[in-house]
Structures are given as structure tokens and as C-alpha cells.
N, C-alpha and C. Protein backbone atom coordinates (compact mmCIF):
# COMPACT_ATOMS: atom_id res chain seq x y z
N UNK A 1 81.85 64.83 165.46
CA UNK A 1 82.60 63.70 165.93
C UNK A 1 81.88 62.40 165.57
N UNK A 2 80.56 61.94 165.64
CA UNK A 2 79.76 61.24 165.32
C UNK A 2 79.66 60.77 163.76
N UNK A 3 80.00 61.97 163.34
CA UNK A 3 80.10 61.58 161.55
C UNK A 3 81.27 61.06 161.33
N UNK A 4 82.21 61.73 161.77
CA UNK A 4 83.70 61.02 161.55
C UNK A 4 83.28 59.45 161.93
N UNK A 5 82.96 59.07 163.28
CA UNK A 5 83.53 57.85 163.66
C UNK A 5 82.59 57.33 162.43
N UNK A 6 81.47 56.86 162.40
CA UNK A 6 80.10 56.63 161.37
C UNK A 6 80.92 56.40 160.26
N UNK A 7 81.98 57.31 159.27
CA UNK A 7 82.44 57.23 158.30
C UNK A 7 83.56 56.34 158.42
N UNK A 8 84.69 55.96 159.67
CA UNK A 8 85.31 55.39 160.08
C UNK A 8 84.61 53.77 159.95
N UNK A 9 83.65 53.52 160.29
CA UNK A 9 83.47 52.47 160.71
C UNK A 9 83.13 51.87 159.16
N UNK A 10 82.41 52.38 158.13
CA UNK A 10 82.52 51.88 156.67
C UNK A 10 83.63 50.92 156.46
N UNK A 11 84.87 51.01 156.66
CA UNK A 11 86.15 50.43 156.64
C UNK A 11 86.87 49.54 157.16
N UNK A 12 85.94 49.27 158.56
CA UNK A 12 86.57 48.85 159.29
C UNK A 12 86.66 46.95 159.25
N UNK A 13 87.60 46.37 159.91
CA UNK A 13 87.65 44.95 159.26
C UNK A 13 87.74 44.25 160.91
N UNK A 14 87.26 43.14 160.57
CA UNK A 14 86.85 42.24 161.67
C UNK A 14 87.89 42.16 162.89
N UNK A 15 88.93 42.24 162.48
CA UNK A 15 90.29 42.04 163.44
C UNK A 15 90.55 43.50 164.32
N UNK A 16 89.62 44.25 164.18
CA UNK A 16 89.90 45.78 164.57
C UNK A 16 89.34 46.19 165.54
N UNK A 17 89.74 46.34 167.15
CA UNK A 17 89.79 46.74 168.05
C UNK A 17 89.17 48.29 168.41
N UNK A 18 88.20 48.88 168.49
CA UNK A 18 87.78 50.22 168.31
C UNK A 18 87.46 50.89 170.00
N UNK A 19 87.61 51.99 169.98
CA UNK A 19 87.31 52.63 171.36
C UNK A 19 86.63 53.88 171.36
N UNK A 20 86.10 54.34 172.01
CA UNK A 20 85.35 55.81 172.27
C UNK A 20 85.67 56.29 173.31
N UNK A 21 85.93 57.35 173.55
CA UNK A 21 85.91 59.03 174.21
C UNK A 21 84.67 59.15 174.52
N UNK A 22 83.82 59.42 175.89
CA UNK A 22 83.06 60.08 175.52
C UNK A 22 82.63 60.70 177.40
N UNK A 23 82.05 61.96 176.60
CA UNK A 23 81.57 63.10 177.69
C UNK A 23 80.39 63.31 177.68
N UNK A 24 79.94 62.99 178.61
CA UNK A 24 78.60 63.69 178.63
C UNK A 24 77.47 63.50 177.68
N UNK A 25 77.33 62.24 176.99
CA UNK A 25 76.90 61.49 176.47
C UNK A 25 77.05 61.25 175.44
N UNK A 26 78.65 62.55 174.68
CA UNK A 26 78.68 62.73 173.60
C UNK A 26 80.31 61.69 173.28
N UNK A 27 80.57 61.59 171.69
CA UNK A 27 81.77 61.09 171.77
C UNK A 27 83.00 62.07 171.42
N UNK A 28 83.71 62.36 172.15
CA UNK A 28 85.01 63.39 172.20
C UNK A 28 86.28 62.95 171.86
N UNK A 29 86.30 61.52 171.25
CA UNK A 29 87.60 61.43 171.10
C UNK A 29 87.25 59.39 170.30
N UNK A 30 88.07 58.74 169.54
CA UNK A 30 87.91 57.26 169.43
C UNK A 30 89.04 57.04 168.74
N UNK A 31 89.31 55.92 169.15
CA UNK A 31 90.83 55.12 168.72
C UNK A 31 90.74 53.90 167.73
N UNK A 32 91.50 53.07 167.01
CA UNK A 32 91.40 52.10 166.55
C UNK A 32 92.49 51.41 166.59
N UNK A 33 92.88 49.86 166.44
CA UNK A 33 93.92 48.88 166.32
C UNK A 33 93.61 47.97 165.50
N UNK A 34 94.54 47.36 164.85
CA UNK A 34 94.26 46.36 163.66
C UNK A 34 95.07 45.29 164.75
N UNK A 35 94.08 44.18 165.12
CA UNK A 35 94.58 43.35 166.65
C UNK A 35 95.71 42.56 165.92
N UNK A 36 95.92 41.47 164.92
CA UNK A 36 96.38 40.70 164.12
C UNK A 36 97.73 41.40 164.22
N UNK A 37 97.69 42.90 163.38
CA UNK A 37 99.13 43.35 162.84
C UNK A 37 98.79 44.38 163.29
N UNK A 38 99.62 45.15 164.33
CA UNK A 38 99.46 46.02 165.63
C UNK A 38 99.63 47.29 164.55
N UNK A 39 98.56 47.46 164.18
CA UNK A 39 99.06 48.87 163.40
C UNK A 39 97.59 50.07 164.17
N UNK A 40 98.10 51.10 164.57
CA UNK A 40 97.14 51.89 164.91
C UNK A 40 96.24 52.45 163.42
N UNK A 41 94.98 52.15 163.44
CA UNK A 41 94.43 52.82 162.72
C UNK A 41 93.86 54.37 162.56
N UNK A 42 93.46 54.65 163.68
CA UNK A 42 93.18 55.93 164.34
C UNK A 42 92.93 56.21 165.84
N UNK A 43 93.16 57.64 165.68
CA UNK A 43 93.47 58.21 167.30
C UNK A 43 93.05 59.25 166.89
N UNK A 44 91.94 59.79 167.00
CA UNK A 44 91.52 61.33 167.33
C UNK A 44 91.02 62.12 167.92
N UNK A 45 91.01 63.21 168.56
CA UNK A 45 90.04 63.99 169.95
C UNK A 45 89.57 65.19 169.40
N UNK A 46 88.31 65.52 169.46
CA UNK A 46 88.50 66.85 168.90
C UNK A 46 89.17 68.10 169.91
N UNK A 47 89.08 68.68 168.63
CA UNK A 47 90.03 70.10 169.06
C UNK A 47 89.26 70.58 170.27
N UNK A 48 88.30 70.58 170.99
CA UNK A 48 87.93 71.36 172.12
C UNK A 48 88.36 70.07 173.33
N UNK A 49 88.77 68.86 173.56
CA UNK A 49 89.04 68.26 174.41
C UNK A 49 90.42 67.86 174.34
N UNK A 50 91.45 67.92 173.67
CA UNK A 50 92.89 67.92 173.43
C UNK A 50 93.24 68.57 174.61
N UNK A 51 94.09 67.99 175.04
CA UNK A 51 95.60 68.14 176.32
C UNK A 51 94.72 67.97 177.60
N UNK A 52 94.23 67.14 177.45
CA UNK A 52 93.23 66.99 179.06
C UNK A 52 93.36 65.16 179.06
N UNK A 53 94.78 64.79 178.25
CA UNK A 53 94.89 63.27 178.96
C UNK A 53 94.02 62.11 177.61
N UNK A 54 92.92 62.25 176.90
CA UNK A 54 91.88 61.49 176.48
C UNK A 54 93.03 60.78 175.43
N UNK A 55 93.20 61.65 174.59
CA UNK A 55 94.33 60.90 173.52
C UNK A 55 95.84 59.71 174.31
N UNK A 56 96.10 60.35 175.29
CA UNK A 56 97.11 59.50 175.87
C UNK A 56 96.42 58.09 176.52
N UNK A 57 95.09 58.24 177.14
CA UNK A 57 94.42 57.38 177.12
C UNK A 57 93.78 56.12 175.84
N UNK A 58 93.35 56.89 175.31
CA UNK A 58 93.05 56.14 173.99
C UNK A 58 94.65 55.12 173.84
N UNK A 59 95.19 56.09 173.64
CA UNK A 59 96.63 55.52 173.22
C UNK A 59 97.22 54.33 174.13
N UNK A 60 97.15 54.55 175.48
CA UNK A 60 97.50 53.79 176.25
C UNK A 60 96.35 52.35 176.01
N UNK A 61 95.22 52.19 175.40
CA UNK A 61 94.66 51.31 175.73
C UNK A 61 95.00 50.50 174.49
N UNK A 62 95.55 51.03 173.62
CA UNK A 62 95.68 50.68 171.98
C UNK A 62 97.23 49.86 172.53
N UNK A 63 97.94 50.28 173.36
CA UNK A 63 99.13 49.15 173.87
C UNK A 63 98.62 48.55 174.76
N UNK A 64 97.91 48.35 175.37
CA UNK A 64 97.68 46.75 176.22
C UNK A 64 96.63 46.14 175.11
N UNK A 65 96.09 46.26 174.06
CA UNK A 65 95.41 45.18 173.28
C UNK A 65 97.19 44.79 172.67
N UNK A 66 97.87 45.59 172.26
CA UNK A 66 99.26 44.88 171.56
C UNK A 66 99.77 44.00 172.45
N UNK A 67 100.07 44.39 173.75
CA UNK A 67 100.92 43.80 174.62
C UNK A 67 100.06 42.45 174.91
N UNK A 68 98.52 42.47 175.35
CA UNK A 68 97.85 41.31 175.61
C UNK A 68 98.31 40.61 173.93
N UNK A 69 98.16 40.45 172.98
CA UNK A 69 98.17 40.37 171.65
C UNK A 69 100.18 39.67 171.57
N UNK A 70 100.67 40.25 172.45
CA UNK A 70 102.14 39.76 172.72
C UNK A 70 102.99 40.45 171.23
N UNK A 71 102.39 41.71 170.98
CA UNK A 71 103.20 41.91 169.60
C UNK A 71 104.88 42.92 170.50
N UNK A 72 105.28 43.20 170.00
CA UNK A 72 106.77 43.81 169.88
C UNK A 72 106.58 45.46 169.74
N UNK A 73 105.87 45.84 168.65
CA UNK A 73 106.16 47.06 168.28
C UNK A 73 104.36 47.09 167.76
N UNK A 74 104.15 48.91 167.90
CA UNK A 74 102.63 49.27 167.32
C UNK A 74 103.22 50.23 166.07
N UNK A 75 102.55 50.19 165.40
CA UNK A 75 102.53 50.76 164.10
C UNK A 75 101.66 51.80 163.93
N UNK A 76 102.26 52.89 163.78
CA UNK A 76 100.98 54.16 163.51
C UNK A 76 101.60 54.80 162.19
N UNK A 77 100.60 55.70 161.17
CA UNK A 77 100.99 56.80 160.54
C UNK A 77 100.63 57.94 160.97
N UNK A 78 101.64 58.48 161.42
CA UNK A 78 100.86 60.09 162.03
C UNK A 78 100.86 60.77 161.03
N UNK A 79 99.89 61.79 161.32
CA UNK A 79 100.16 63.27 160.67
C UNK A 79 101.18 63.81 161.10
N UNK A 80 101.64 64.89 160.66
CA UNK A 80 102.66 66.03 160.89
C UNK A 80 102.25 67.09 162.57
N UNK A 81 101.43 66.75 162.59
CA UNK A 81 100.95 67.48 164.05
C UNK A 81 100.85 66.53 165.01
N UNK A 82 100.23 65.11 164.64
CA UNK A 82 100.84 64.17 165.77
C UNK A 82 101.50 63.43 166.09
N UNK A 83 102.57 64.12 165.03
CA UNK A 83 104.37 63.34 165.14
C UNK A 83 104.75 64.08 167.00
N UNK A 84 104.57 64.77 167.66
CA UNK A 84 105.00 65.34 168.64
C UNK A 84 104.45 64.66 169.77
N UNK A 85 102.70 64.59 169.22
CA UNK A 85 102.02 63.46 170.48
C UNK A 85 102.43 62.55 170.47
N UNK A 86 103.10 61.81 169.81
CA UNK A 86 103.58 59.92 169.97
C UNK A 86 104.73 60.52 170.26
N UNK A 87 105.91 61.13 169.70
CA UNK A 87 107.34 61.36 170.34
C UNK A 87 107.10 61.32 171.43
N UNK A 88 106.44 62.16 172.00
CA UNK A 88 106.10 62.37 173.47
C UNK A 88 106.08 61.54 174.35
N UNK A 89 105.52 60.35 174.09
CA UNK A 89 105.02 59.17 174.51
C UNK A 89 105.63 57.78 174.33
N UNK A 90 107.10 58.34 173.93
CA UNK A 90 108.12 57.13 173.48
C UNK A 90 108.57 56.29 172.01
N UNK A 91 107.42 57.06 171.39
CA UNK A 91 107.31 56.36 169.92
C UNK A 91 108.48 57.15 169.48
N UNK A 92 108.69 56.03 168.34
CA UNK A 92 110.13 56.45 167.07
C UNK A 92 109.49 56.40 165.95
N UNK A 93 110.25 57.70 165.45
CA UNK A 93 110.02 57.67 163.99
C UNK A 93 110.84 56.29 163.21
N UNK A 94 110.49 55.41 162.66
CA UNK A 94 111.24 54.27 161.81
C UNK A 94 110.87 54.59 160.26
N UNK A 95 110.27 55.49 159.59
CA UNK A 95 110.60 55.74 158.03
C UNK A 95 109.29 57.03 158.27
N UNK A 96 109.87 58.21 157.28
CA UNK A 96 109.20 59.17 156.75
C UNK A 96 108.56 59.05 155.42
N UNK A 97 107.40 59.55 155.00
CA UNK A 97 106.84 59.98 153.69
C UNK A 97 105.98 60.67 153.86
N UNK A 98 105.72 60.96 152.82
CA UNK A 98 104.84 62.03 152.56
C UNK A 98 104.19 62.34 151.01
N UNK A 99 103.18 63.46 150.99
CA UNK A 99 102.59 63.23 149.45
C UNK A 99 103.40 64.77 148.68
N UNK A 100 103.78 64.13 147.61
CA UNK A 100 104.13 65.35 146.91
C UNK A 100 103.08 65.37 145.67
């Protein structure tokens, strides 16, 4: 989890809102927002702490930086596995793609 975020953060740009998960001193989960243009950058938990709330959290905190921010709509690209976690949670699909 530590390498991911570490590799995450290479990228990351001044306007970007970042969060951590963490248990037990470790990090289990971290989010990102692009504050400017409400686009989620990332949301991930690992697989041993999933469905215990952390991701809906993350998520929930990634809309009050939008809402403080006064934007309209958040912008994410999910994967295909967490097209179900945002449905879940009120999000719309507004355009599909994918890589062929």
C-alpha cells in the first residue's frame, strides 16, 4: 500500500487534495481530488479492508472538498469493478470507454 501511494504521489499536482486510510499505523486505503476541476483522481483500499465503510469514507470526504469548492458534479474514471461502488453511492454513469 505504501508503494502504491509513494508512486501516486510522483504525479501529483499542486491543486490536489490527498487522504489516507490508515490502521494501526499502517495505510489501508488513500483517496485523491483535483480541488480546481472536481475530478477524483484515486480511491483505493486494499483488498483485506474493503466493505468495512473506509472507501465510502474516503469517498464521502472527496465530496465535501467539492461541495466546500461549490462545484456541481465530481468526476471519476472507474474501473469495471468500481462501477458498482459509486452506483451504489448515487453516481451516474455520463459516458463509457474503454481500451481495445
Amino acid at each position: 500500500m505504501e508503494s502504491l501511494v509513494r508512486g501516486q504521489a510522483v504525479l501529483k499536482f499542486k491543486k490536489e487534495a490527498i487522504f489516507l486510510a490508515i490502521y494501526n499505523e499502517k495505510i489501508v486505503g488513500f483517496s485523491s481530488i483535483y480541488v480546481e476541476n472536481p475530478e477524483i483522481y484515486s480511491l483505493f483500499v486494499s483488498p483485506k479492508f474493503t466493505r468495512q465503510g473506509i472507501g465510502t469514507r474516503l469517498l464521502e470526504t472527496l465530496k465535501q472538498i467539492a461541495l466546500y469548492k461549490k462545484h456541481k458534479f465530481i468526476y471519476v474514471n472507474s474501473s469495471l469493478t468500481a462501477k458498482i461502488f459509486y452506483s451504489n453511492r448515487g453516481y451516474e454513469i455520463i459516458r463509457e470507454s474503454g481500451f481495445y
